[in-house]
PDB file of N, CA and C in Angstrom:
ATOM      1  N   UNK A   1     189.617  11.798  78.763  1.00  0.00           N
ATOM      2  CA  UNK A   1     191.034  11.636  79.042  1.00  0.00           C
ATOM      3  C   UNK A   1     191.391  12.433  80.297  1.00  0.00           C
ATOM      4  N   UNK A   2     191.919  11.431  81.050  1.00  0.00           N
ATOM      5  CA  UNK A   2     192.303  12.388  82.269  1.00  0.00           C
ATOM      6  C   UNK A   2     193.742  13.266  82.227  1.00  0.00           C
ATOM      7  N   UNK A   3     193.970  14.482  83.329  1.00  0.00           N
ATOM      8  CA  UNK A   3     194.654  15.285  83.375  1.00  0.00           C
ATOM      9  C   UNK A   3     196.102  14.579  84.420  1.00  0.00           C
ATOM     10  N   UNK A   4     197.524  14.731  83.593  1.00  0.00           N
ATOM     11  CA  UNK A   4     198.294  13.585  84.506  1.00  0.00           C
ATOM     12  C   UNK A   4     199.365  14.632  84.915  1.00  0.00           C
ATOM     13  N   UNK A   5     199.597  14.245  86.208  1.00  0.00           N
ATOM     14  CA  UNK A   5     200.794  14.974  87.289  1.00  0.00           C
ATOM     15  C   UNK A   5     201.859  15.734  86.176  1.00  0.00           C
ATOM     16  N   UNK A   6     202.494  14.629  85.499  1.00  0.00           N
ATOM     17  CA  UNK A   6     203.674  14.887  84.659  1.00  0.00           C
ATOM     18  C   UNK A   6     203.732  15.577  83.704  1.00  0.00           C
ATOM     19  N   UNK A   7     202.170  16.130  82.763  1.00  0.00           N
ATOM     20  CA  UNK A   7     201.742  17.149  81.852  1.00  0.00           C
ATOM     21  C   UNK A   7     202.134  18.516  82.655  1.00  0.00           C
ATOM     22  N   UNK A   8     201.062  18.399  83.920  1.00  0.00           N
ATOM     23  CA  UNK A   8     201.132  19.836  84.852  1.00  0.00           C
ATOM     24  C   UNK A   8     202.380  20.500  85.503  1.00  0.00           C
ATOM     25  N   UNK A   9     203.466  19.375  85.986  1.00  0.00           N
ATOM     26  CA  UNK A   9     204.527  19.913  86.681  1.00  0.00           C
ATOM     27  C   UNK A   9     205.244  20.166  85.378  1.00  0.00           C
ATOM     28  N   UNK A  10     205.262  19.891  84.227  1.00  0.00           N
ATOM     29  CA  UNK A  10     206.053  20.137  83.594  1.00  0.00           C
ATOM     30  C   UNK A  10     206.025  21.694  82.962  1.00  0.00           C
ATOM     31  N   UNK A  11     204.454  21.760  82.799  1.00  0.00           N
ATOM     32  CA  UNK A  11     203.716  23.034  82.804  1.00  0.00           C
ATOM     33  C   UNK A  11     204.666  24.699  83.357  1.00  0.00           C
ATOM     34  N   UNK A  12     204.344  23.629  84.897  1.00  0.00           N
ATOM     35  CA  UNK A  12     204.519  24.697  86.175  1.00  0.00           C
ATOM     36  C   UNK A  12     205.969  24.755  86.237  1.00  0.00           C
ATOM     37  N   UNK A  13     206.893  23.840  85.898  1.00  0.00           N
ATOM     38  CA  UNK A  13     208.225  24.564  86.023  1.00  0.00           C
ATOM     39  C   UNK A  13     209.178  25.260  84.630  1.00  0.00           C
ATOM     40  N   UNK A  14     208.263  25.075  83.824  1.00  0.00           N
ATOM     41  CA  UNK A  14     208.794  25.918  82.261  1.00  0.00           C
ATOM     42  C   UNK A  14     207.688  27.635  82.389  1.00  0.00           C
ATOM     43  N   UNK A  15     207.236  27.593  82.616  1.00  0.00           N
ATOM     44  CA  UNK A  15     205.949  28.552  82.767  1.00  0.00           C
ATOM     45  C   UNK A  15     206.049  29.568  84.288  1.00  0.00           C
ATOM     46  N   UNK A  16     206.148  30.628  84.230  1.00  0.00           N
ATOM     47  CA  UNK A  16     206.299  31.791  85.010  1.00  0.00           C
ATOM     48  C   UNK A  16     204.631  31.823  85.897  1.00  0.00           C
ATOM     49  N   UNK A  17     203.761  31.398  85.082  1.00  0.00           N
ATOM     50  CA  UNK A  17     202.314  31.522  85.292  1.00  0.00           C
ATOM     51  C   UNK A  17     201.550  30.748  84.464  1.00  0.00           C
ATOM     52  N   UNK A  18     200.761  29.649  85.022  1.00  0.00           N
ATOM     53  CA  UNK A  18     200.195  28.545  84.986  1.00  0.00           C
ATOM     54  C   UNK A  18     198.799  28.791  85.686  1.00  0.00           C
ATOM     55  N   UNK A  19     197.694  29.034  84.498  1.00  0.00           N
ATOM     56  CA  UNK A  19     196.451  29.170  85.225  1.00  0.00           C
ATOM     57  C   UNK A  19     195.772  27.727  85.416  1.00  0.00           C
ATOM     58  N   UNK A  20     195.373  27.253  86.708  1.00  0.00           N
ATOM     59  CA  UNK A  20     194.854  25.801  87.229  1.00  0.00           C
ATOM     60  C   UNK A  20     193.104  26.106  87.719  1.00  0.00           C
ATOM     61  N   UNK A  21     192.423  25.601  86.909  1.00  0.00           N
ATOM     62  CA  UNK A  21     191.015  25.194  87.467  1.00  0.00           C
ATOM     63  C   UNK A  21     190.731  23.827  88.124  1.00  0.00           C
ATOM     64  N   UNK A  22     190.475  24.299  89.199  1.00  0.00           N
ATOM     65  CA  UNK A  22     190.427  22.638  89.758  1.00  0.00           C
ATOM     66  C   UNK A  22     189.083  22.655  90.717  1.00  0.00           C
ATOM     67  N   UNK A  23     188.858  21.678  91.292  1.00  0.00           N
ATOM     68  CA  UNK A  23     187.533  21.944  92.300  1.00  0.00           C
ATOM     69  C   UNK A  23     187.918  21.241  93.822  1.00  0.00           C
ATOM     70  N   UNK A  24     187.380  22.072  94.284  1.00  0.00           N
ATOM     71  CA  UNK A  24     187.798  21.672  95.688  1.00  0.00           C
ATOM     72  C   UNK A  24     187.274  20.593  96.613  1.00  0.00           C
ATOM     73  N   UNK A  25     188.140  19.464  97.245  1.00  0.00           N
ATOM     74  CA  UNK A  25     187.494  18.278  97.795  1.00  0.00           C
ATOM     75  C   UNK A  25     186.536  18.240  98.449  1.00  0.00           C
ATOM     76  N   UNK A  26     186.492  19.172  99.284  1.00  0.00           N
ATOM     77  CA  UNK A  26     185.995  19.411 100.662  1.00  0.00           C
ATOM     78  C   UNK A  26     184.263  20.318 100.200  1.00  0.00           C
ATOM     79  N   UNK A  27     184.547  21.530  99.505  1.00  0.00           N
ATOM     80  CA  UNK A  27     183.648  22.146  99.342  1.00  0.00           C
ATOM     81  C   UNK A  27     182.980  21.921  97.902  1.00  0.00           C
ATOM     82  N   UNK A  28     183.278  21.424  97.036  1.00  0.00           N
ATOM     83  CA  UNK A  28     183.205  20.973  95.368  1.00  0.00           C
ATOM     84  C   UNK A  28     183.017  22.257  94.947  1.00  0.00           C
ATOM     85  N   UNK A  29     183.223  23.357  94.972  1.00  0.00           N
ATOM     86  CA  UNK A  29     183.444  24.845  94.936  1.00  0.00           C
ATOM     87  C   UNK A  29     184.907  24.731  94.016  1.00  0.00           C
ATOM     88  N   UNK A  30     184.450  25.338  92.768  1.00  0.00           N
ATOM     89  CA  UNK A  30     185.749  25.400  91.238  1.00  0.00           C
ATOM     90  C   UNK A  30     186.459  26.277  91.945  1.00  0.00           C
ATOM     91  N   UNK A  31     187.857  26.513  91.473  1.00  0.00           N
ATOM     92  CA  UNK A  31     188.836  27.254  92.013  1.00  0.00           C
ATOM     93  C   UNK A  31     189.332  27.724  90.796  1.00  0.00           C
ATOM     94  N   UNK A  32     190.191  28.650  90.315  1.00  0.00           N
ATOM     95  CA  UNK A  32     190.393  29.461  89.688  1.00  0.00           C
ATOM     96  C   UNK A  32     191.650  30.343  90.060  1.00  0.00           C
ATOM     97  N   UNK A  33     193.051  29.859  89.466  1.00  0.00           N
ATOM     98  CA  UNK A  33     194.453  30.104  90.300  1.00  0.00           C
ATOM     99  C   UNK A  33     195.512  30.230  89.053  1.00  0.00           C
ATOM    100  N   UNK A  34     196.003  30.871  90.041  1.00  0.00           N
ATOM    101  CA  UNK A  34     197.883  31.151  89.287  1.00  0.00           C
ATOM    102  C   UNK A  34     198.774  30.737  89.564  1.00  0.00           C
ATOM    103  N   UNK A  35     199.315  29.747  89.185  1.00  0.00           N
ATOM    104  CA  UNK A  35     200.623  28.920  89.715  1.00  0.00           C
ATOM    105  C   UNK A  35     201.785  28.477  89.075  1.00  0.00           C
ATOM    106  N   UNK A  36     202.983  28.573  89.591  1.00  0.00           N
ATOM    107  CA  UNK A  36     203.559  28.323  89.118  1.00  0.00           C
ATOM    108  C   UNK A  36     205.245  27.296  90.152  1.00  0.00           C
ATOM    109  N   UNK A  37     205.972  26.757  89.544  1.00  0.00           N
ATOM    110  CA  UNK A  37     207.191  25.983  89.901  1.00  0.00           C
ATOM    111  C   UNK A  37     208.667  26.208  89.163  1.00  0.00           C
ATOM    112  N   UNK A  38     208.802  27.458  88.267  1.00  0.00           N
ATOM    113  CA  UNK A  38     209.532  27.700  88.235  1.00  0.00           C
ATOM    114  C   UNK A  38     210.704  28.366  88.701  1.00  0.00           C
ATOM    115  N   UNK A  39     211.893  27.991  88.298  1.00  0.00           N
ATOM    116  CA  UNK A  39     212.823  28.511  89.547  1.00  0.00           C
ATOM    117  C   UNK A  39     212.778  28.023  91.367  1.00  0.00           C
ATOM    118  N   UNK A  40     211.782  27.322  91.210  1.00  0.00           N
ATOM    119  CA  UNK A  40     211.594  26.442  92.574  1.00  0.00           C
ATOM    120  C   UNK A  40     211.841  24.786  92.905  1.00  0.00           C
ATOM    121  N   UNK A  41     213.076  24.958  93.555  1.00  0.00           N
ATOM    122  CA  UNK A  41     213.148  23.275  93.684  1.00  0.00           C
ATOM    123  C   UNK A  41     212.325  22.556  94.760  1.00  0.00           C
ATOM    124  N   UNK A  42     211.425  21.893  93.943  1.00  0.00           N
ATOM    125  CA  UNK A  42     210.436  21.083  94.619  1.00  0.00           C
ATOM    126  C   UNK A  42     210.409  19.650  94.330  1.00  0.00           C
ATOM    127  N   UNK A  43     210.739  18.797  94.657  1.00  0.00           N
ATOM    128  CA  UNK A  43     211.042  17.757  94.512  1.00  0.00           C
ATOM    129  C   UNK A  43     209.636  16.699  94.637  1.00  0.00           C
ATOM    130  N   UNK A  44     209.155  16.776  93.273  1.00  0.00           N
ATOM    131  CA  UNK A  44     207.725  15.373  93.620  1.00  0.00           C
ATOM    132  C   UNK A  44     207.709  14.849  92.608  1.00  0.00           C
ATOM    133  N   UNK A  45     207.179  13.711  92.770  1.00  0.00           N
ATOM    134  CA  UNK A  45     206.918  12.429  91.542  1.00  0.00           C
ATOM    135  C   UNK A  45     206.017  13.318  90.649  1.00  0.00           C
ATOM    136  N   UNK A  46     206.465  12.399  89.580  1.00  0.00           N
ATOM    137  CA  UNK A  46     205.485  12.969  88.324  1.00  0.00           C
ATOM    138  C   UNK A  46     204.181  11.802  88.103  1.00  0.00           C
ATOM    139  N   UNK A  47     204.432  10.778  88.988  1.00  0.00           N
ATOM    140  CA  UNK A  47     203.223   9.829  89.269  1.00  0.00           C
ATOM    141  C   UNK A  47     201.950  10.467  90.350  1.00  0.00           C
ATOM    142  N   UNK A  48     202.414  11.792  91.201  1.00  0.00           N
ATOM    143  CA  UNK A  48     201.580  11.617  92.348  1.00  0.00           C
ATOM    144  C   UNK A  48     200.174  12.065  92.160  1.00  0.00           C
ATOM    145  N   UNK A  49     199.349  11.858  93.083  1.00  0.00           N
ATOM    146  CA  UNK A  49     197.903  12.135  93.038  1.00  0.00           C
ATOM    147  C   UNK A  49     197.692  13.856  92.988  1.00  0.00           C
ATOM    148  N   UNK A  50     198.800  14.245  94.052  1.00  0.00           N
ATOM    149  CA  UNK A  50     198.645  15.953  94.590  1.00  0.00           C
ATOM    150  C   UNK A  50     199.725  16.590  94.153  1.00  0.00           C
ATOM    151  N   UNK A  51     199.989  17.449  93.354  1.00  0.00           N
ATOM    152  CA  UNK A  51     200.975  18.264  93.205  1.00  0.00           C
ATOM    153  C   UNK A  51     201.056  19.839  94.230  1.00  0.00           C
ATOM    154  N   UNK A  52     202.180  20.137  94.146  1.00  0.00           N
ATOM    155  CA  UNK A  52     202.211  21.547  95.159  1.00  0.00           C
ATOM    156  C   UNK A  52     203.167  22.389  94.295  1.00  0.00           C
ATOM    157  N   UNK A  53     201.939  23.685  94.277  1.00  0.00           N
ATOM    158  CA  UNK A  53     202.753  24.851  93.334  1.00  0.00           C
ATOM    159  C   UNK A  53     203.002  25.729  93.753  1.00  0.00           C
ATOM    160  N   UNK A  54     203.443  26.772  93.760  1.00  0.00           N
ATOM    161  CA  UNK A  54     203.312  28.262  94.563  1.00  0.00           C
ATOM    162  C   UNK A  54     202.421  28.958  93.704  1.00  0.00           C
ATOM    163  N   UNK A  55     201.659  29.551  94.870  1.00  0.00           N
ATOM    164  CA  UNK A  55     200.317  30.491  94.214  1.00  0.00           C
ATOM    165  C   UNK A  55     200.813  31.646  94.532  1.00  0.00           C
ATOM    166  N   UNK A  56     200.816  32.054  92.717  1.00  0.00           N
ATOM    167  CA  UNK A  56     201.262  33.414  92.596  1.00  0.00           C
ATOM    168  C   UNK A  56     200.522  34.565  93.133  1.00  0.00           C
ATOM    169  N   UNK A  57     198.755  34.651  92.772  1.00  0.00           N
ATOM    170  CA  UNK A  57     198.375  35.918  93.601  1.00  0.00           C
ATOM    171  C   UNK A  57     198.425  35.424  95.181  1.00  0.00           C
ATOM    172  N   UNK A  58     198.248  34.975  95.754  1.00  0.00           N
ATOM    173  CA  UNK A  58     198.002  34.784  97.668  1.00  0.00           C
ATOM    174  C   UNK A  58     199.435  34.532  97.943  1.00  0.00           C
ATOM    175  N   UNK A  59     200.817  34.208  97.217  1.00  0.00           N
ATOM    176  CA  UNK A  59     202.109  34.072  97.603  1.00  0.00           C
ATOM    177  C   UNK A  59     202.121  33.020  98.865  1.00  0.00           C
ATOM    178  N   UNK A  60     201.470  31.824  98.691  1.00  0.00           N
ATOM    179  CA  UNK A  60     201.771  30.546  99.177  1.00  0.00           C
ATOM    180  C   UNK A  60     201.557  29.281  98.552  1.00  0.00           C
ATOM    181  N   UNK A  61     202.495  28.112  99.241  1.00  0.00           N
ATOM    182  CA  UNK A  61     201.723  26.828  98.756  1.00  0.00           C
ATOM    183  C   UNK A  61     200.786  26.554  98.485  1.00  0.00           C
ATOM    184  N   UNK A  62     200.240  25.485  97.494  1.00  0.00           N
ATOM    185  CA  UNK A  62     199.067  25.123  97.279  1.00  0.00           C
ATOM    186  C   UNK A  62     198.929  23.821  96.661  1.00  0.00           C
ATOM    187  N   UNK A  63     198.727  22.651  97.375  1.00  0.00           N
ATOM    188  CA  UNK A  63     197.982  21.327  97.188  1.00  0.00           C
ATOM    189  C   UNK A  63     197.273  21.621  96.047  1.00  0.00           C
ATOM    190  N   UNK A  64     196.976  20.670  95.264  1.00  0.00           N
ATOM    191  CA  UNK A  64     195.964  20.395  94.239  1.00  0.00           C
ATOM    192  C   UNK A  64     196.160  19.087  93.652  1.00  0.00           C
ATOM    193  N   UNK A  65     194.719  18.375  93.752  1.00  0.00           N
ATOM    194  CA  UNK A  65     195.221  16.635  93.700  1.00  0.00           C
ATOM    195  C   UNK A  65     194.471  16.775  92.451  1.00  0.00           C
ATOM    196  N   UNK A  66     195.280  16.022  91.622  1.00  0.00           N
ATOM    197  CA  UNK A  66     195.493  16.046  89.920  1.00  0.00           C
ATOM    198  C   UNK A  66     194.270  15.790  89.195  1.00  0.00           C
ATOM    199  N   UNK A  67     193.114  14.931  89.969  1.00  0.00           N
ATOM    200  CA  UNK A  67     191.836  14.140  89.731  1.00  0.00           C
ATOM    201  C   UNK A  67     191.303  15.051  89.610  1.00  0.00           C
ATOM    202  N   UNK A  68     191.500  16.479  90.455  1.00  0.00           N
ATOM    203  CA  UNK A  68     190.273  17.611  90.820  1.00  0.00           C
ATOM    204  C   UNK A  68     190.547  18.702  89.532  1.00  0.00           C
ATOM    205  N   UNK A  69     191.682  19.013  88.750  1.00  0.00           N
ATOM    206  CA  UNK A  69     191.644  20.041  87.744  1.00  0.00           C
ATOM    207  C   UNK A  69     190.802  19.593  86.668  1.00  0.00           C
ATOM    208  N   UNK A  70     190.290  20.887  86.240  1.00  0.00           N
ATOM    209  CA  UNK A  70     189.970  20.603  85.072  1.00  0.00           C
ATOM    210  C   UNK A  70     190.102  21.086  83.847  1.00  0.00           C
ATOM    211  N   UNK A  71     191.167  22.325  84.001  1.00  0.00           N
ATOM    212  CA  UNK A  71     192.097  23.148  83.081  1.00  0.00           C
ATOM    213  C   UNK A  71     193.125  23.279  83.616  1.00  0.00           C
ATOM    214  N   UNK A  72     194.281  23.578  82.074  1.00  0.00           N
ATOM    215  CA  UNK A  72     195.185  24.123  83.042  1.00  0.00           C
ATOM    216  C   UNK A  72     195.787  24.725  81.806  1.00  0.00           C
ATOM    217  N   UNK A  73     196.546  26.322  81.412  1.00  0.00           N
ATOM    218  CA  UNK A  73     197.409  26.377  80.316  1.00  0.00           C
ATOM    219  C   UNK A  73     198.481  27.083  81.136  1.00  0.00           C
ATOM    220  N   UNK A  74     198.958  27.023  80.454  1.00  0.00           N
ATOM    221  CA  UNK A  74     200.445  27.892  80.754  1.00  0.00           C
ATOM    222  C   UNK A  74     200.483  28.368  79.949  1.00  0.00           C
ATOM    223  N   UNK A  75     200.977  29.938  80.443  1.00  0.00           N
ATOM    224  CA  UNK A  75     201.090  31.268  79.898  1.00  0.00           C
ATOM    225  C   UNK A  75     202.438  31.608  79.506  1.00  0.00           C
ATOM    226  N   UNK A  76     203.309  31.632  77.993  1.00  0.00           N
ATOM    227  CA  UNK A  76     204.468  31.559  78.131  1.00  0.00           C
ATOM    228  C   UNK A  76     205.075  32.858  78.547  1.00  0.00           C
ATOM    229  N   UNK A  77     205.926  33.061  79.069  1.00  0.00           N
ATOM    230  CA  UNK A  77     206.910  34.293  78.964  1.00  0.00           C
ATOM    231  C   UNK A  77     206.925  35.304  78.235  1.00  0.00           C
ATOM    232  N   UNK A  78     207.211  36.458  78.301  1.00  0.00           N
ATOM    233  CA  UNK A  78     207.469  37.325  77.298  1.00  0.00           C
ATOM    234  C   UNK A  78     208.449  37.461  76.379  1.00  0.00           C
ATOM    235  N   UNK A  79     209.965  36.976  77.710  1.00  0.00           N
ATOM    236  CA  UNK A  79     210.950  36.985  76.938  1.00  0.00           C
ATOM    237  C   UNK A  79     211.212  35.543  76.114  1.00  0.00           C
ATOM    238  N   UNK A  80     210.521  34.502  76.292  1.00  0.00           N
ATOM    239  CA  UNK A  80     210.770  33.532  75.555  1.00  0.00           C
ATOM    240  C   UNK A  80     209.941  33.578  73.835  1.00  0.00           C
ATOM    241  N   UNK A  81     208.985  34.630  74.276  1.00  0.00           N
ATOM    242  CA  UNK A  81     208.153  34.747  73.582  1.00  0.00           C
ATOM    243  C   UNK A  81     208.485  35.588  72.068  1.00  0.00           C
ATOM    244  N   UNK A  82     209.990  36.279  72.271  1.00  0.00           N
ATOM    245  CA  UNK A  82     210.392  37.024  71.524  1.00  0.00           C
ATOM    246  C   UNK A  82     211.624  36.831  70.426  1.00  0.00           C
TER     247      UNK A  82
END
């Protein structure tokens, strides 16, 4: 079963921190990241191939085309958590 846009963004904008394993096009080298879309208005289809999150440790954008993850959880909150 594949991994779909609309699972992940939904992920990334309820979720403070969203860990994403994905592998990279170019180098097929796994990646291993923190991301997240909350509190960020980003405006993309929940159909698309590439989503863009903000990467929490390096504090920039980050592409990741949906085909290439191969985990992903979201880490809930503390305060939601309580």
């Amino acid at each position: 079963m594949s991994i779909q846009a609309e699972t992940v963004l939904n992920s990334l904008k309820v979720c403070s921190d969203v860990k994403i394993v994905f592998k990279s096009l170019t180098s097929n080298k796994t990646h291993i990241g923190h991301y997240t879309l909350k509190n960020r208005n980003v405006g993309q289809s929940k159909k698309s191939e590439t989503i863009v999150a903000w990467d929490i440790e390096n504090k920039k954008w980050q592409d990741i085309r949906v085909s290439t993850i191969t985990m992903f959880i979201g880490i809930p909150d503390e305060s939601s958590s309580k």
